[in-house]
Protein backbone atom coordinates (compact mmCIF):
# COMPACT_ATOMS: atom_id res chain seq x y z
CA UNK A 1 37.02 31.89 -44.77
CA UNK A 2 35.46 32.67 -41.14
CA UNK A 3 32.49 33.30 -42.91
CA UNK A 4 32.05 30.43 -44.98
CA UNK A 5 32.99 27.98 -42.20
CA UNK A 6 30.12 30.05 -39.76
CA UNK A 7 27.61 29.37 -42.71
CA UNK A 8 28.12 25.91 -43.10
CA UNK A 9 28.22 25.06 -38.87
CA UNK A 10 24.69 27.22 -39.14
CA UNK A 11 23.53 25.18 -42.36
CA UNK A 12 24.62 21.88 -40.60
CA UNK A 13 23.17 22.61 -37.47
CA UNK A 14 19.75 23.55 -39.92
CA UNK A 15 19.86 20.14 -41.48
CA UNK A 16 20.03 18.33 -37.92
CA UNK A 17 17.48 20.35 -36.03
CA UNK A 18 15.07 19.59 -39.11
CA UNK A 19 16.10 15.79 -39.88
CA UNK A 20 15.59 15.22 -35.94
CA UNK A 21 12.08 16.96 -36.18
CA UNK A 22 9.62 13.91 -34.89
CA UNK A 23 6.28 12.74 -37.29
CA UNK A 24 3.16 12.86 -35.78
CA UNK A 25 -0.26 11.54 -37.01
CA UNK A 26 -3.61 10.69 -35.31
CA UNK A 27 -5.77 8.28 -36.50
CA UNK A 28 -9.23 8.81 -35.60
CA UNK A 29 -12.29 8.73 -37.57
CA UNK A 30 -16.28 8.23 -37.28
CA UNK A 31 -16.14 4.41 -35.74
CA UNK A 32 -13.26 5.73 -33.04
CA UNK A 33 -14.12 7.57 -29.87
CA UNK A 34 -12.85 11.05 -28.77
CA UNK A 35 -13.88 11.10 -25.44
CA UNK A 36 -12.99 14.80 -24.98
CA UNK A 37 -14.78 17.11 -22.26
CA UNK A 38 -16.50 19.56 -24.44
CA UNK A 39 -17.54 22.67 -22.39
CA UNK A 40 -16.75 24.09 -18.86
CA UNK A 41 -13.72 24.01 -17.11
CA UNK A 42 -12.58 20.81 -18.28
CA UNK A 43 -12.94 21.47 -22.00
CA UNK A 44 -10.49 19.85 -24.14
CA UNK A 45 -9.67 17.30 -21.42
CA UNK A 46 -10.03 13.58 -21.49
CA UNK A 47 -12.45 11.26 -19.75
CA UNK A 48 -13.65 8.17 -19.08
CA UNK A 49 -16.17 6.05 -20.88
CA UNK A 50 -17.81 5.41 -18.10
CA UNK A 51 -17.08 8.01 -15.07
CA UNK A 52 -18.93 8.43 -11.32
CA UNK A 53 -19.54 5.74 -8.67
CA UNK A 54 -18.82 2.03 -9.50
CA UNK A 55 -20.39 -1.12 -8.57
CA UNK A 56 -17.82 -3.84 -8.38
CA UNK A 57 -19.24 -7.81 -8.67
CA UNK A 58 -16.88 -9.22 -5.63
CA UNK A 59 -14.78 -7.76 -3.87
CA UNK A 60 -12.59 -9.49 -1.00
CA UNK A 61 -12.88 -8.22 2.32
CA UNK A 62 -10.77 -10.50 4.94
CA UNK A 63 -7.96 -12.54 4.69
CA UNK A 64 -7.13 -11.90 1.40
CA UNK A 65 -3.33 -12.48 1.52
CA UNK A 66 -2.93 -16.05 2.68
CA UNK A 67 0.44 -17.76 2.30
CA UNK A 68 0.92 -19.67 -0.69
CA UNK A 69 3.91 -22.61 -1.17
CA UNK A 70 4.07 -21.67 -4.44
CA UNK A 71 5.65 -18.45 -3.72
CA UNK A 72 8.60 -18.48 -2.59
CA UNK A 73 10.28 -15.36 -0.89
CA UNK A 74 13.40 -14.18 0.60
CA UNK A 75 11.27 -12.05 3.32
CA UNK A 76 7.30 -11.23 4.18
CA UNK A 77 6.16 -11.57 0.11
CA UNK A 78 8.71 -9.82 -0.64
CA UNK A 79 11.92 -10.44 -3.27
CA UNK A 80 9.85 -13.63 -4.36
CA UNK A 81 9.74 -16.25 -7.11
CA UNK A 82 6.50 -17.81 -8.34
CA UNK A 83 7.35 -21.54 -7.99
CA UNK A 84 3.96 -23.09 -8.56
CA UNK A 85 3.45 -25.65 -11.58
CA UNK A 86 2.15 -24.24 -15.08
CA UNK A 87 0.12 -25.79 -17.15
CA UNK A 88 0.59 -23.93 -20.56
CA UNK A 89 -2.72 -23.57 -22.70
CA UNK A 90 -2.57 -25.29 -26.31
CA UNK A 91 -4.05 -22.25 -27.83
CA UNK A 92 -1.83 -22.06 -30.92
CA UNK A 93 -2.13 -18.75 -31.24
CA UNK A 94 2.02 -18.27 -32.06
CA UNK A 95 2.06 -15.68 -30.02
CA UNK A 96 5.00 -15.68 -27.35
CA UNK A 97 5.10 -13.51 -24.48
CA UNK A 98 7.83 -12.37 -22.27
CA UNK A 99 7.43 -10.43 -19.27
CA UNK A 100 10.09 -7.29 -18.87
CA UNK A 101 8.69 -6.50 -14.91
CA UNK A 102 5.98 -3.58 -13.93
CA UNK A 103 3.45 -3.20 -17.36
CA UNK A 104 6.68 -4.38 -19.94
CA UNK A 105 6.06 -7.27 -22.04
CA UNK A 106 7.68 -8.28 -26.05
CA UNK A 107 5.49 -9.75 -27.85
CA UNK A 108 6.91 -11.96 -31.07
CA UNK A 109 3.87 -11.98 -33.22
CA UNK A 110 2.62 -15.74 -35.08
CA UNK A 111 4.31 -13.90 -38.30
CA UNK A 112 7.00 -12.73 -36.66
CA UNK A 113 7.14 -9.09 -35.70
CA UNK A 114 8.78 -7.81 -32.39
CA UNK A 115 6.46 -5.59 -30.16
CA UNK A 116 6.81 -4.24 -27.00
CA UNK A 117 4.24 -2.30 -24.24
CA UNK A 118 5.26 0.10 -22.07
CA UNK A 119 8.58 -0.40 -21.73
CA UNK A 120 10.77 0.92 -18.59
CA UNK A 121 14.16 0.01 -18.53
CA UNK A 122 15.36 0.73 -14.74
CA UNK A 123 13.94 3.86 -13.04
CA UNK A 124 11.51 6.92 -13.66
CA UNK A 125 12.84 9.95 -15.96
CA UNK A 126 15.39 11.99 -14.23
CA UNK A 127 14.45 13.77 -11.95
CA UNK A 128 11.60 12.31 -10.90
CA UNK A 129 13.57 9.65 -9.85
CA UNK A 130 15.27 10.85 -7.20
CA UNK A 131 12.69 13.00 -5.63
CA UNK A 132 10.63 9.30 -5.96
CA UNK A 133 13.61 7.88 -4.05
CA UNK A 134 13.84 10.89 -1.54
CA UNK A 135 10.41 10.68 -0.38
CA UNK A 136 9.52 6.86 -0.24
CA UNK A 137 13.33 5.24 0.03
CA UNK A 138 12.51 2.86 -2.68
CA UNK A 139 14.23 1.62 -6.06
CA UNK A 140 12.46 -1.10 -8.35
CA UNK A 141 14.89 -3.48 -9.17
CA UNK A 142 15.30 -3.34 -13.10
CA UNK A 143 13.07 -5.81 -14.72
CA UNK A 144 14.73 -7.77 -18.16
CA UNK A 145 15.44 -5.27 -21.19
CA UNK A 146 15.45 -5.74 -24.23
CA UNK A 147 19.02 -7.08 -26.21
CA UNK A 148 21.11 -5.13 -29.33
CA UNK A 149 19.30 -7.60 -31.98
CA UNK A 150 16.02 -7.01 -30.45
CA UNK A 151 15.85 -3.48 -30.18
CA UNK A 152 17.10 -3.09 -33.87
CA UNK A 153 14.18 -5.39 -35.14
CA UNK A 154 11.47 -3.30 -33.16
CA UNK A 155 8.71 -3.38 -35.48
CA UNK A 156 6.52 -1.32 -33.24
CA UNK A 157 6.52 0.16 -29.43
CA UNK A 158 3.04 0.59 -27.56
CA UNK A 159 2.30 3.00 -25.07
CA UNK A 160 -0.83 2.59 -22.60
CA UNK A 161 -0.46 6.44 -20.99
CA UNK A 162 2.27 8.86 -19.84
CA UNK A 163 2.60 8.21 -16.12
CA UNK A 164 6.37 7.69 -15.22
CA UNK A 165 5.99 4.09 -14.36
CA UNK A 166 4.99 3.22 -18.40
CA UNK A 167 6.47 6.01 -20.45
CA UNK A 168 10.19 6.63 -20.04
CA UNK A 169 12.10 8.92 -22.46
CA UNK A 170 15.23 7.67 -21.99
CA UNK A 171 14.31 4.59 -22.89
CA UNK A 172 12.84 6.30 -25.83
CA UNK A 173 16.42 7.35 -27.30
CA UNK A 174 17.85 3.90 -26.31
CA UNK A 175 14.82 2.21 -28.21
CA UNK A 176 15.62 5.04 -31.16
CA UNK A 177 13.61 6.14 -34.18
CA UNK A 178 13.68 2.53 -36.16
CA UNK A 179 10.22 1.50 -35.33
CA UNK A 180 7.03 3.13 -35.25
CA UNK A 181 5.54 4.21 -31.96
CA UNK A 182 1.62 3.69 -31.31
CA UNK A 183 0.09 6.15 -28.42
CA UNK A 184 -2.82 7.37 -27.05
CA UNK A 185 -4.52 10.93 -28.08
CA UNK A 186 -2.02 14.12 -27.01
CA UNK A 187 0.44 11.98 -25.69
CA UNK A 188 3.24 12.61 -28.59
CA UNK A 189 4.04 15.99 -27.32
CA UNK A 190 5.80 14.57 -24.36
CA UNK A 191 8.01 12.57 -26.65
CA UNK A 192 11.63 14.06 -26.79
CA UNK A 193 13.24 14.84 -30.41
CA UNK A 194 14.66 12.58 -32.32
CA UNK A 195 13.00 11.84 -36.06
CA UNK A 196 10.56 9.77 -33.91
CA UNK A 197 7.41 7.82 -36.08
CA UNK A 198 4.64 8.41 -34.04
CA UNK A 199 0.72 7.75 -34.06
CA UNK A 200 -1.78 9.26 -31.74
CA UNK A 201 -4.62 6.65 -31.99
CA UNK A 202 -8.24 7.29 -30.84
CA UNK A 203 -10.39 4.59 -28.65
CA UNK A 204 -11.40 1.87 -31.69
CA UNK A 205 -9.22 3.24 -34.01
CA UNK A 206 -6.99 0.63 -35.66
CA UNK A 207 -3.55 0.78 -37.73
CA UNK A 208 -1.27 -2.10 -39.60
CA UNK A 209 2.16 -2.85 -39.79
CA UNK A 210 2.03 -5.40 -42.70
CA UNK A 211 -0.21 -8.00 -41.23
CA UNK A 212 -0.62 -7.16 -38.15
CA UNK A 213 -3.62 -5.32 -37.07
CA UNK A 214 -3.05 -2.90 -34.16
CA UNK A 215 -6.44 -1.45 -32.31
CA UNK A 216 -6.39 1.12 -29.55
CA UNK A 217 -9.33 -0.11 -27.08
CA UNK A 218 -10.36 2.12 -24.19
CA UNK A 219 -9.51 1.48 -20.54
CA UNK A 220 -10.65 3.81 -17.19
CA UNK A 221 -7.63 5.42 -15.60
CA UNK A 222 -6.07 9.18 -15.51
CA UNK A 223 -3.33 11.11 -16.91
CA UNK A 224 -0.91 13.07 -15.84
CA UNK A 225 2.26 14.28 -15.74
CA UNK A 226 3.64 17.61 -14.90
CA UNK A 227 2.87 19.80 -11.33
CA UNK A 228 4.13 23.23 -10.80
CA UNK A 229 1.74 24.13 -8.22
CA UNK A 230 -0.27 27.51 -9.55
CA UNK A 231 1.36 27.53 -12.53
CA UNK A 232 0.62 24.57 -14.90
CA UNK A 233 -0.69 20.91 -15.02
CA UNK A 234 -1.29 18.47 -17.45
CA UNK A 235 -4.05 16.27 -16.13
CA UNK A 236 -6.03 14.83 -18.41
CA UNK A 237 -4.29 16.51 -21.56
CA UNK A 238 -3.28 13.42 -23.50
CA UNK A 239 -5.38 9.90 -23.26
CA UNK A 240 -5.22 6.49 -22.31
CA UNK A 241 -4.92 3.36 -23.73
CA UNK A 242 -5.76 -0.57 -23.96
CA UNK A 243 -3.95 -2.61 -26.98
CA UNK A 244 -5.61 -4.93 -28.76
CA UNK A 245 -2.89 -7.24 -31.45
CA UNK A 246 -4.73 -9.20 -33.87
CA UNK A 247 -2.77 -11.74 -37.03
CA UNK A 248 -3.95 -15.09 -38.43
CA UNK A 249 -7.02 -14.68 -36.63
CA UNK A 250 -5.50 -14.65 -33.30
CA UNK A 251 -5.50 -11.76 -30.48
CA UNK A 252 -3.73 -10.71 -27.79
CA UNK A 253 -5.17 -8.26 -25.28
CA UNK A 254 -2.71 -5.57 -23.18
CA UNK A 255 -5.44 -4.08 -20.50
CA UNK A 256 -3.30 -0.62 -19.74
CA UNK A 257 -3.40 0.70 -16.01
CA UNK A 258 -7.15 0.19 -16.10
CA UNK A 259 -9.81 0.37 -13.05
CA UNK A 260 -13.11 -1.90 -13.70
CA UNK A 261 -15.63 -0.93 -15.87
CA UNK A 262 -18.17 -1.46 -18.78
CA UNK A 263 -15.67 -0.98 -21.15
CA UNK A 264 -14.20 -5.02 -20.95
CA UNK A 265 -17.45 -5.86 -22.29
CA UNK A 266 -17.42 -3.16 -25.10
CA UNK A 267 -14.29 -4.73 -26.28
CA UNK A 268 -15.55 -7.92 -25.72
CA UNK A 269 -18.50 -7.40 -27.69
CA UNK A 270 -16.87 -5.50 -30.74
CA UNK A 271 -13.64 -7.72 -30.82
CA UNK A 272 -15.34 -11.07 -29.48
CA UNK A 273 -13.55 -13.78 -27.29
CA UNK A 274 -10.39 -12.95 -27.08
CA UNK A 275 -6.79 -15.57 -27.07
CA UNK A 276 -4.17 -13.63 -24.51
CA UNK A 277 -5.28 -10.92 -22.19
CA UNK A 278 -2.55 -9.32 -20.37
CA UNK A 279 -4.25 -7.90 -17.52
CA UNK A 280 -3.38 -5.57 -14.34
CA UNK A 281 -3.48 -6.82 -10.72
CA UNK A 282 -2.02 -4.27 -9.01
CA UNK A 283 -1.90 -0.30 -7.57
CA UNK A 284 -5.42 -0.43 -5.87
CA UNK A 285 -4.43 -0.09 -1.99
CA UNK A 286 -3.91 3.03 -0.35
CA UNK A 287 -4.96 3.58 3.60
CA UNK A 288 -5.65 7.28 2.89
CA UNK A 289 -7.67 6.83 -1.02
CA UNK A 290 -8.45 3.22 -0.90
CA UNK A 291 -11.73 3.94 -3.26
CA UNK A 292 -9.94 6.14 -5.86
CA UNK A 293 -6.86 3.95 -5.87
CA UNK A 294 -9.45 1.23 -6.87
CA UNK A 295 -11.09 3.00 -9.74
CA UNK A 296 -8.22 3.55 -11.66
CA UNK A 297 -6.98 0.04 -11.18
CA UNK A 298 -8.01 -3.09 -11.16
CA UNK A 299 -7.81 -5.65 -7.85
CA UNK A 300 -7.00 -9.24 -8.80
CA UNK A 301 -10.63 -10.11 -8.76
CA UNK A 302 -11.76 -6.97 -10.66
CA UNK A 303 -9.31 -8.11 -13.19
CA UNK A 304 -10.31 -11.81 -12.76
CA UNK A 305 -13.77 -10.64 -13.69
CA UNK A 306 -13.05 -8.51 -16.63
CA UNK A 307 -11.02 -11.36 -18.28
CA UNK A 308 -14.39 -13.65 -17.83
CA UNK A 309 -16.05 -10.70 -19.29
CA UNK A 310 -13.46 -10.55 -22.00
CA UNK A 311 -14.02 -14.32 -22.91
CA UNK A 312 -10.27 -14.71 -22.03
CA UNK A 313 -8.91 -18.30 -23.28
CA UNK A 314 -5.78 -16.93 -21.15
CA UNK A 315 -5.23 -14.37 -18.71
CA UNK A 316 -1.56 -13.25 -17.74
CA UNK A 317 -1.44 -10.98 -14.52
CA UNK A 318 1.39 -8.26 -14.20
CA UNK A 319 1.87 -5.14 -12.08
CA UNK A 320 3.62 -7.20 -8.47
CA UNK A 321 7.01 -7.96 -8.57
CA UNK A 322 10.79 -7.74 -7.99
CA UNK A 323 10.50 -4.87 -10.60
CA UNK A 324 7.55 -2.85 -9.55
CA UNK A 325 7.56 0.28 -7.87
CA UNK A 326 5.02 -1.04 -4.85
CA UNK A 327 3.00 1.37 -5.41
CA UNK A 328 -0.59 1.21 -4.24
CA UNK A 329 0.25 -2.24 -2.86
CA UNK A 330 0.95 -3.90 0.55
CA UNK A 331 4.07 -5.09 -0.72
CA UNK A 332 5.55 -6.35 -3.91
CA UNK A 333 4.08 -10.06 -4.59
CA UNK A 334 0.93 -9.00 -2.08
CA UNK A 335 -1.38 -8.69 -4.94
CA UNK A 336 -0.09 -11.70 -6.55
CA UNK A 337 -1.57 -13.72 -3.36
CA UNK A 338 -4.76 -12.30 -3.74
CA UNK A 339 -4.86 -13.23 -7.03
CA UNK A 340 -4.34 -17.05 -5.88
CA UNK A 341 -6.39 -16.82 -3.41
CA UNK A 342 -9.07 -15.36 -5.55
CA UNK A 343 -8.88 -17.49 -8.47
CA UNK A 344 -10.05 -20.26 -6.27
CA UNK A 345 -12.33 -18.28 -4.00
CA UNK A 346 -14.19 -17.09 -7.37
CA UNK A 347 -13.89 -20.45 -9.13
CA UNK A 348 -12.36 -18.90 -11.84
CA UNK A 349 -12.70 -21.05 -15.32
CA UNK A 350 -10.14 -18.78 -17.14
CA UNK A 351 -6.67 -20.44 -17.08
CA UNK A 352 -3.55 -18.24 -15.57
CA UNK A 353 -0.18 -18.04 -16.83
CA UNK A 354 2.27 -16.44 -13.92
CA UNK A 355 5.60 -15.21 -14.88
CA UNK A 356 8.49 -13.89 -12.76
CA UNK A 357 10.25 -11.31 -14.45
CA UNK A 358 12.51 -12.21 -18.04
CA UNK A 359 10.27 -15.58 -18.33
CA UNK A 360 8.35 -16.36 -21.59
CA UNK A 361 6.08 -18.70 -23.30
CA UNK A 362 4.70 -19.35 -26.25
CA UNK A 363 1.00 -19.50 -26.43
């Protein structure tokens, strides 16, 4: 009787381990990109499209943070509400947007699917977390989540890289194994176990999920993950990602952490002009690294000028706010301000959309 009972808690445990096993694919193919150091010490890593010193069109220099009466906050631009009056683009697209704070957004699709991007819930994976919190004091305030109904109709979660601030796992086992989960190259080995769907998708590459059209576009940033001083790190192992959503003949744009670079006009010129772009406006200030912090992110006008070189009928800033992490920034609705002040410095044609976090509209 012992015996039988041990075989069937070792046949059980068998069936689990193997049902929970996660399913991996990557789509890639001769129109995608790879863009994989081949030789020398950084074989088998990832790179940018378009690496070494950059040239950037305008950048702002002084007084770049003036006051706005449109924002409205409880100290210095801090703990603030955008306040300012919206004019909302008749673009038709049936696309509706709804920022979740940081790089989070659902997406209801014109035929109806529920997406989301980069998803964070409240803090970084534990326990990151708390040696975050040890060394810097700081908390974000959770953004909006997602509720029951619309995390059992997930249709399909995005992921733009694997730094702590995009990709929780946590989250991951809340979200669960009902929809399928779209990521950049090597990135599906940090996933945790769970019978998760998941598709590793080169630069260009493009999947469905009935009729919507999903393309992974390039962007110019880093990866990385793990440090154990001398014994291992994972920089540059797995890629990173723009998201491109296209139905009905309508797209929507999700830039990734992204510094500037040639690649908004790649897109631009494969995918054309281009409905909703969802771009970053944050991250770029650091007294010590000021120039790398810039080339992995965009500054409000870098980003300004990628969505005129994206042919942008909208552009939708994110990154500042009451659910950011402030990092890389003055403080948490700083970059916000420059962004106001350099829509109007640069003239800027391209209409904005500003949300404060849980807000949504339909485009």
């Amino acid at each position: 009787m012992k015996i039988r009972t041990i075989s069937l808690i070792i046949s059980s445990t068998i069936l689990v381990a193997c049902s929970s096993t996660n399913k991996v694919q990557t789509i890639a193919g001769p129109e995608t990109i790879v863009p994989l150091h081949q030789e020398g010490e950084r074989a088998g890593r990832y790179h940018n499209l378009y690496p070494g010193e950059k040239t950037y069109p305008i950048s702002c220099e002084h007084d770049c943070y003036p006051k706005n009466a449109s924002l409205v906050c409880e100290a210095e631009t801090e703990n603030c509400q955008y306040q300012g009056e919206q004019l909302t683009p008749q673009l038709n697209t049936g696309f509706t947007v709804r920022w979740l704070g940081h790089a989070g957004f659902m997406i209801k699709t014109p035929n109806g699917q529920q997406v989301v991007f980069d998803p964070v819930k409240e803090q970084f994976d534990s326990p990151v977390d708390l040696a975050f919190r040890l060394a810097s004091g700081f908390y974000r305030k959770p953004g909006d989540w997602l509720t029951n109904d619309e995390l059992k109709n997930l249709a399909a979660v995005m992921y733009s890289h694997l730094h702590y601030d995009h990709f929780n796992k946590a989250d991951i086992e809340e979200i669960g194994n009902q929809p399928r989960y779209l990521t950049p190259l090597g990135m599906a080995d940090n996933f945790p176990t769970g019978g998760f769907n998941i598709s590793e998708m080169a630069w260009y590459a493009s999947t469905k999920i009935d009729d919507l059209t999903i393309h992974a576009v390039p962007a110019h940033h880093f990866s990385s993950r793990i440090l154990v001083p001398f014994i291992y790190e994972d920089n540059d192992k797995a890629s990173w990602n723009g998201w491109l959503l296209e139905q009905n003949g309508k797209t929507l744009f999700f830039a990734g952490d992204t510094g500037y670079s040639q690649h908004f006009k790649d897109i631009q010129q494969k995918y054309g002009e281009i409905d909703i772009c969802l771009m970053p406006i944050a991250s770029y200030y650091s007294e010590d690294n000021g120039k790398w912090y810039r080339y992995v992110h965009t500054t409000p006008e870098d980003a300004l000028t990628a969505a005129q070189e994206l042919s942008c009928k909208v552009m939708i800033p994110w990154g500042y706010g009451n659910s950011s992490w402030q990092m890389g920034d003055h403080s948490s609705h700083s970059p916000l301000l420059r962004l106001l002040h350099m829509y109007d410095e640069m003239d800027s044609q391209i209409p904005l959309y500003i949300f404060n976090e849980g807000e949504s509209v339909a485009l």
